[in-house]
Protein backbone atom coordinates (compact mmCIF):
# COMPACT_ATOMS: atom_id res chain seq x y z
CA UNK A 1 70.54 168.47 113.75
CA UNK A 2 67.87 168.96 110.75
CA UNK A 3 64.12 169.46 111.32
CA UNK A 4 62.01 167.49 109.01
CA UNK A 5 58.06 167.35 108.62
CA UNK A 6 57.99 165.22 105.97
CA UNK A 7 57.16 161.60 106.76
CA UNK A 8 58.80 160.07 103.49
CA UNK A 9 61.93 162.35 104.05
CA UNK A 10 62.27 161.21 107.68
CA UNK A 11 61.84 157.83 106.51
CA UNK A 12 64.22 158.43 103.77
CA UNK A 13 67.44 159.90 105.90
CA UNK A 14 66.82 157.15 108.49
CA UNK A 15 66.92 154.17 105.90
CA UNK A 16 70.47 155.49 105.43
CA UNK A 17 71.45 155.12 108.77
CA UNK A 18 69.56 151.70 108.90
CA UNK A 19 71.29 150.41 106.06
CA UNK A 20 74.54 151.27 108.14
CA UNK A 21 73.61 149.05 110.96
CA UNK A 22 73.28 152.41 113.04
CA UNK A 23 71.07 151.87 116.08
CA UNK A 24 67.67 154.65 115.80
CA UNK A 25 65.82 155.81 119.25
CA UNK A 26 63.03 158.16 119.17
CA UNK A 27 61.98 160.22 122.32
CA UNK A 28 58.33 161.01 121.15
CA UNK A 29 57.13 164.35 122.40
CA UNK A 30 54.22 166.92 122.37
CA UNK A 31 57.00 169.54 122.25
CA UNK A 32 57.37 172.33 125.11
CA UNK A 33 60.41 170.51 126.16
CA UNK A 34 61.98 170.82 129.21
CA UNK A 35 64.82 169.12 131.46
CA UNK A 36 62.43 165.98 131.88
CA UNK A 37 62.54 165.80 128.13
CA UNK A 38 66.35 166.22 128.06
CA UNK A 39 66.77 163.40 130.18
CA UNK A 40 64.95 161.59 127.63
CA UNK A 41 66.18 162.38 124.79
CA UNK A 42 70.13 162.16 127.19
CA UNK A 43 69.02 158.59 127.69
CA UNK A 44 68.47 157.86 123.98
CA UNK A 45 71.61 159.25 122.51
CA UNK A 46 74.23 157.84 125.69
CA UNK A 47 72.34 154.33 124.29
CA UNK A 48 71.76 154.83 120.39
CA UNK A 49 73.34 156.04 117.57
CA UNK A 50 70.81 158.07 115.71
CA UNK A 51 68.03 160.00 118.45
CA UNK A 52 64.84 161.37 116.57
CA UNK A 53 62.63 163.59 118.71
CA UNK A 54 58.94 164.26 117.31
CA UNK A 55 57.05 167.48 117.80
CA UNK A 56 53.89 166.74 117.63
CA UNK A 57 50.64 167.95 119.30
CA UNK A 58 48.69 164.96 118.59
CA UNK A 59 44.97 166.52 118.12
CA UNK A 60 43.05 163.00 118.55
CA UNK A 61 44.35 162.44 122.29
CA UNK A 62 42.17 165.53 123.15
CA UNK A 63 38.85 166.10 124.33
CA UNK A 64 36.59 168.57 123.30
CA UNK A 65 36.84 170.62 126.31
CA UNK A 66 40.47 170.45 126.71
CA UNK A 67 43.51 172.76 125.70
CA UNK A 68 44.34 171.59 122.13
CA UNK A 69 44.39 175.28 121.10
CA UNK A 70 46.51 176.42 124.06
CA UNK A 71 48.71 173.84 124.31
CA UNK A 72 52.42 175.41 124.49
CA UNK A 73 53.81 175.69 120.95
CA UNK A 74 57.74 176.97 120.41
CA UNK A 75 59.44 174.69 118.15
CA UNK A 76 62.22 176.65 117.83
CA UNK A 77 63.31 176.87 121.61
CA UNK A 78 62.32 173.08 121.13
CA UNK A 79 65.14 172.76 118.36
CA UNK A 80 67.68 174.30 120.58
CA UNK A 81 66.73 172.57 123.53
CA UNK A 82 67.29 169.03 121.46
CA UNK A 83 70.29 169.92 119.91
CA UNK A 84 72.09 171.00 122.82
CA UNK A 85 71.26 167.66 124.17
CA UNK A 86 72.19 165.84 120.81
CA UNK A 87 69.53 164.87 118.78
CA UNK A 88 69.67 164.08 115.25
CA UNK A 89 66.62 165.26 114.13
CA UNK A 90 63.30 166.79 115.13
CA UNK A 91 60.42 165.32 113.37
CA UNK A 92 57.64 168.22 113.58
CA UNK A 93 54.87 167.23 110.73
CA UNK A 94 51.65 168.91 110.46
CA UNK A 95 48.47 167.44 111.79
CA UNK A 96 47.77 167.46 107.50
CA UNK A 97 50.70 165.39 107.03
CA UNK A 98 49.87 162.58 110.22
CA UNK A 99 46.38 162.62 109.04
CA UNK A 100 45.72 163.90 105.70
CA UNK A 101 42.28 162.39 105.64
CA UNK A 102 41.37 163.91 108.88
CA UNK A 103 40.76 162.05 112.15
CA UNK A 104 40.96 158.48 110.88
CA UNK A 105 39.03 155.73 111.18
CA UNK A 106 41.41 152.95 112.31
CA UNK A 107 42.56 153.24 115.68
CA UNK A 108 44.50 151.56 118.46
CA UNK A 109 42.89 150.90 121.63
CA UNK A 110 43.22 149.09 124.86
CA UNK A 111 39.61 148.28 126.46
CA UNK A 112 40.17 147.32 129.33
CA UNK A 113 42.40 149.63 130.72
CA UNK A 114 42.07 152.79 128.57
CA UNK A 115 38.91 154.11 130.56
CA UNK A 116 40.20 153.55 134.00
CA UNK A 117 42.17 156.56 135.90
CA UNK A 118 43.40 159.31 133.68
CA UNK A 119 41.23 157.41 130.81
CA UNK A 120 37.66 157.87 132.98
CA UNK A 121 38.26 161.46 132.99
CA UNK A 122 39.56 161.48 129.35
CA UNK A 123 37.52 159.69 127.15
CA UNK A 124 39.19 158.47 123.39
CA UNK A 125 42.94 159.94 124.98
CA UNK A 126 44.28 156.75 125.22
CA UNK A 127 42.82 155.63 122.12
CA UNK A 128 44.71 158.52 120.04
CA UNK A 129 48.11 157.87 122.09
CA UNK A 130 48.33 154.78 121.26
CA UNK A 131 47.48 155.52 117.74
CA UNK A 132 49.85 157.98 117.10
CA UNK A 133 52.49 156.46 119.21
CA UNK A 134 51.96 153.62 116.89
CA UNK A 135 52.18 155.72 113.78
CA UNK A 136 55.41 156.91 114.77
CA UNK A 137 56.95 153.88 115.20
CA UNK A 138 55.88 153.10 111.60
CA UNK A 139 57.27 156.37 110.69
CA UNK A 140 61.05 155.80 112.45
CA UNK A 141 61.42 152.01 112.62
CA UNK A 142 63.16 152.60 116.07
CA UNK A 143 65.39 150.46 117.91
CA UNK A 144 64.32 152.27 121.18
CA UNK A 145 61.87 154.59 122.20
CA UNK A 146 62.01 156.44 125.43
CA UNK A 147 59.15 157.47 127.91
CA UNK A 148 59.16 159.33 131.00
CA UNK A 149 57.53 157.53 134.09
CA UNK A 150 55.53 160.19 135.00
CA UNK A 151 52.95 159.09 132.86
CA UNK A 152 52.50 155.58 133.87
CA UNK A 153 49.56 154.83 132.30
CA UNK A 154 50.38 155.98 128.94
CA UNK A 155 54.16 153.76 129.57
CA UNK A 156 51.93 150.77 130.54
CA UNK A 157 49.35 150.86 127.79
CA UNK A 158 52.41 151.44 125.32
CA UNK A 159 54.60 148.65 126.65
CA UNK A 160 51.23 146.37 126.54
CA UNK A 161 50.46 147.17 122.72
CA UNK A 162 54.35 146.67 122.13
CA UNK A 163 54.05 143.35 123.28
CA UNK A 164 50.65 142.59 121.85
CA UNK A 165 51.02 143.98 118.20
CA UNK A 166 54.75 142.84 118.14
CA UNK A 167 56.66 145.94 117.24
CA UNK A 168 60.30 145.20 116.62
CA UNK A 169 60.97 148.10 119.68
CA UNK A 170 62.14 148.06 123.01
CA UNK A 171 60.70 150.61 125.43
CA UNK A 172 62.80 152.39 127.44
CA UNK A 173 61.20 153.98 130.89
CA UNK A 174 62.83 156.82 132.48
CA UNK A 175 62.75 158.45 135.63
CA UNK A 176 60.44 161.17 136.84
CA UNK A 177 62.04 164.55 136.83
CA UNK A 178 61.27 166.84 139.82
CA UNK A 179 62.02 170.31 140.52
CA UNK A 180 64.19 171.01 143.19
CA UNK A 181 61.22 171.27 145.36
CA UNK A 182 59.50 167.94 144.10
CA UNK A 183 57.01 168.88 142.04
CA UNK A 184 57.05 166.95 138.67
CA UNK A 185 58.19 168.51 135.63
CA UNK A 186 55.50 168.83 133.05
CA UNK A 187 54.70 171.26 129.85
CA UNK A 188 51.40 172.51 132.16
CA UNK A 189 53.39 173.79 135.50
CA UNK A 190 53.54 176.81 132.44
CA UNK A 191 50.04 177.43 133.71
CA UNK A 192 50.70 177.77 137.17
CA UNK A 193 50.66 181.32 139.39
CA UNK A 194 53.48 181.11 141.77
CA UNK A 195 50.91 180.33 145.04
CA UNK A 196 49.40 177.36 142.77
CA UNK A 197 53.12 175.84 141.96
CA UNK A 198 53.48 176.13 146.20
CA UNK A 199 50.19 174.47 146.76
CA UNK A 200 50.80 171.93 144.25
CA UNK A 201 54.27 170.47 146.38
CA UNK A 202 51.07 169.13 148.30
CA UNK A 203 51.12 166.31 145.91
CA UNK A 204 54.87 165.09 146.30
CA UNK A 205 54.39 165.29 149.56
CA UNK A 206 51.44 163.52 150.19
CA UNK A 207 52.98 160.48 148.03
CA UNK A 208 55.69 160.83 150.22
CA UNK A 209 54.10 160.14 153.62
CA UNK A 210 52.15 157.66 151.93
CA UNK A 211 55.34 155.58 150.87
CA UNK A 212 56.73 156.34 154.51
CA UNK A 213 53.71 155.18 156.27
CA UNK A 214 54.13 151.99 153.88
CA UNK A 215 57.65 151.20 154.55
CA UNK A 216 56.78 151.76 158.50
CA UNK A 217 54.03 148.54 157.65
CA UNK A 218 50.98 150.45 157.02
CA UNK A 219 49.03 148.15 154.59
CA UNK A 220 45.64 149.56 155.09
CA UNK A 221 44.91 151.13 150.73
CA UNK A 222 42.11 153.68 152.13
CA UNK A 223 44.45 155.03 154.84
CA UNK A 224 47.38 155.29 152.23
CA UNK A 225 45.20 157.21 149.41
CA UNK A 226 43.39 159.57 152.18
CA UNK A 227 47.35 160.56 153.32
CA UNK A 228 47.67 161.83 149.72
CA UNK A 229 44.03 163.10 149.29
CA UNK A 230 44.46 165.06 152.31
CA UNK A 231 47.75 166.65 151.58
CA UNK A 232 46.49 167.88 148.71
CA UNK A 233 42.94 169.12 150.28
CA UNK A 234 44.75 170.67 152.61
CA UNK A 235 46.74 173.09 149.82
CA UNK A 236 43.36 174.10 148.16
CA UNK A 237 44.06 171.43 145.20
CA UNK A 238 41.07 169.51 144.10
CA UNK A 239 41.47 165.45 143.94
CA UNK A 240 40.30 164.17 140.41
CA UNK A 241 41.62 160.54 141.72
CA UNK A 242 44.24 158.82 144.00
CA UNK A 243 44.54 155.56 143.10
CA UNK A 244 47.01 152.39 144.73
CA UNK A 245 47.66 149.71 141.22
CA UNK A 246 49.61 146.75 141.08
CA UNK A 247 52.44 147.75 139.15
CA UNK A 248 52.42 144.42 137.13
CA UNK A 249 49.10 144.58 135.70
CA UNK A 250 47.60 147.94 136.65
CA UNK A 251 44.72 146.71 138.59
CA UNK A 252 43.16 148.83 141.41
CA UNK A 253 44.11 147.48 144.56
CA UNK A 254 41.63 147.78 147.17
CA UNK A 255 41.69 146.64 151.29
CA UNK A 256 44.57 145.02 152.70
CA UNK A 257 47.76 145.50 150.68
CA UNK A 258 50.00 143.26 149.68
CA UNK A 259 54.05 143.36 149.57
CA UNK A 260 54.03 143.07 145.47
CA UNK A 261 55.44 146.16 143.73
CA UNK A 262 52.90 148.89 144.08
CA UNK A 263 52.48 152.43 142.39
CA UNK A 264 50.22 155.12 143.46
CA UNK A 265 48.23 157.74 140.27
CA UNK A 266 47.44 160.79 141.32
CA UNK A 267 45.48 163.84 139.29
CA UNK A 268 44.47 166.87 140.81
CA UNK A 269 43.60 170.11 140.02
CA UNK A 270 45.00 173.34 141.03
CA UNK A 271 43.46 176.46 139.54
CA UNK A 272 42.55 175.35 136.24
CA UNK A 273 45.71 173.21 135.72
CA UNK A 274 45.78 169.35 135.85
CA UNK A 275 48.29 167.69 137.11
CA UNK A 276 49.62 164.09 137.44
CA UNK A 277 52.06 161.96 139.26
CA UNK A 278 53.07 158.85 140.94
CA UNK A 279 55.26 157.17 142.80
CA UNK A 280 56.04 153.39 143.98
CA UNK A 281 55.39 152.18 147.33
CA UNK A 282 57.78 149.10 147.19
């Protein structure tokens, strides 16, 4: 596996490959990897011939008040971590080298849905995601590119500018990775004392008695949410938003339910750590 933070020299190796009719997929990644990251970048070399995996802490997907600075950084237990798993390469560029003119001026954005749920709470994130999401592609010229479901907002506004903007890709979701215990994997559990990581279960399990209560024919959206709200309440976390979306468009759905395929968002807060998750009802 090589590292390379050089745009032209990552373009460079990969035109070899490309010129060999080798298949490219690129697991794109802020770094601190961990085993929901390895199923990732599992997923993308079991189905392509060439995996790239960028490290890249994208600096215009982050508010002002938010942890840009403290944001996990270890590239080299990254490397290993990829490696063992069987990447080709680690793309790791500066924030000089993705935006050498500083934060740009062009940008990709999704109005109508990049302000709703994680996107009230975090204005111009969605904005830089899908900007530097669509750099990359650029960059790699993938085949594939892999995403993990946990963040189904960011997988929905991807797959939506995929389709609208025409990249020659094919996105690739993959499964949320839990713990033993439930609790989704994520770089920011790093930030968690050991009595917030107990109290934050409060969230798998609240989105499991809310899917239970569903399949039992409970159809009622403000009794679902307040079975998730309340589990969490009830472990000291605080409740940013619980949300139930059609998982077709994204929409909020409000009242009576229907039997389409429905997800439920959550983010809450424990301590000073945010978390998210989700899970379908149907």
């Amino acid at each position: 596996m090589k590292i390379i933070s050089s745009i032209q020299e990552l373009r460079d190796a990969l035109s070899i490959y490309r010129k060999e009719g080798k298949t490219i997929g690129l697991v794109p990644t802020m770094g601190a990897l961990h085993s929901g990251h390895a199923s990732l970048i599992d997923a993308s070399v079991s189905k392509t011939d060439v995996t790239v995996v960028s490290v890249f802490v994208n600096p215009i997907q982050f508010g002002k008040n938010e942890d840009l600075d403290k944001y996990p950084r270890c590239l080299d237990k990254d490397a290993e971590l990829a490696e063992a798993h069987g990447a080709s390469f680690i793309f790791a560029p500066s924030a000089q080298e993705m935006y050498p003119d500083g934060e740009p001026e062009t940008f990709v954005r999704n109005k109508p849905l990049e302000n709703q749920y994680c996107g009230a709470y975090r204005p111009g994130h969605f904005r830089g995601v899908l900007t530097v999401v669509a750099k990359l592609f650029l960059i790699t010229l993938p085949d594939f590119a892999f995403f993990g479901e946990k963040d189904y907002q960011q997988v929905f506004l991807i797959e939506q500018m995929v389709k609208t903007l025409n990249f020659p890709v094919q996105i690739v979701r993959c499964p949320i990775i839990r713990e033993e215990s439930g609790l989704a994997l994520s770089s920011r559990n790093a930030y968690l004392s050991e009595e917030e990581r107990q109290n934050a279960l409060s969230i798998y399990k609240g989105l499991l008695a809310a899917k239970a209560a569903f399949a039992k024919g409970e159809r009622s959206e403000t009794k679902l949410r307040n079975l998730v709200i309340q589990s969490i309440l009830l472990q000291r976390g605080t409740v940013q938003y619980v949300e139930i979306v059609s998982a077709k468009t994204l929409e909020k759905q409000v009242g009576h339910l229907h039997d389409e395929k429905l997800v439920v968002l959550v983010a809450s807060f424990f301590g000073k750590t945010r978390l998210i998750d989700n899970m379908e009802l149907t």
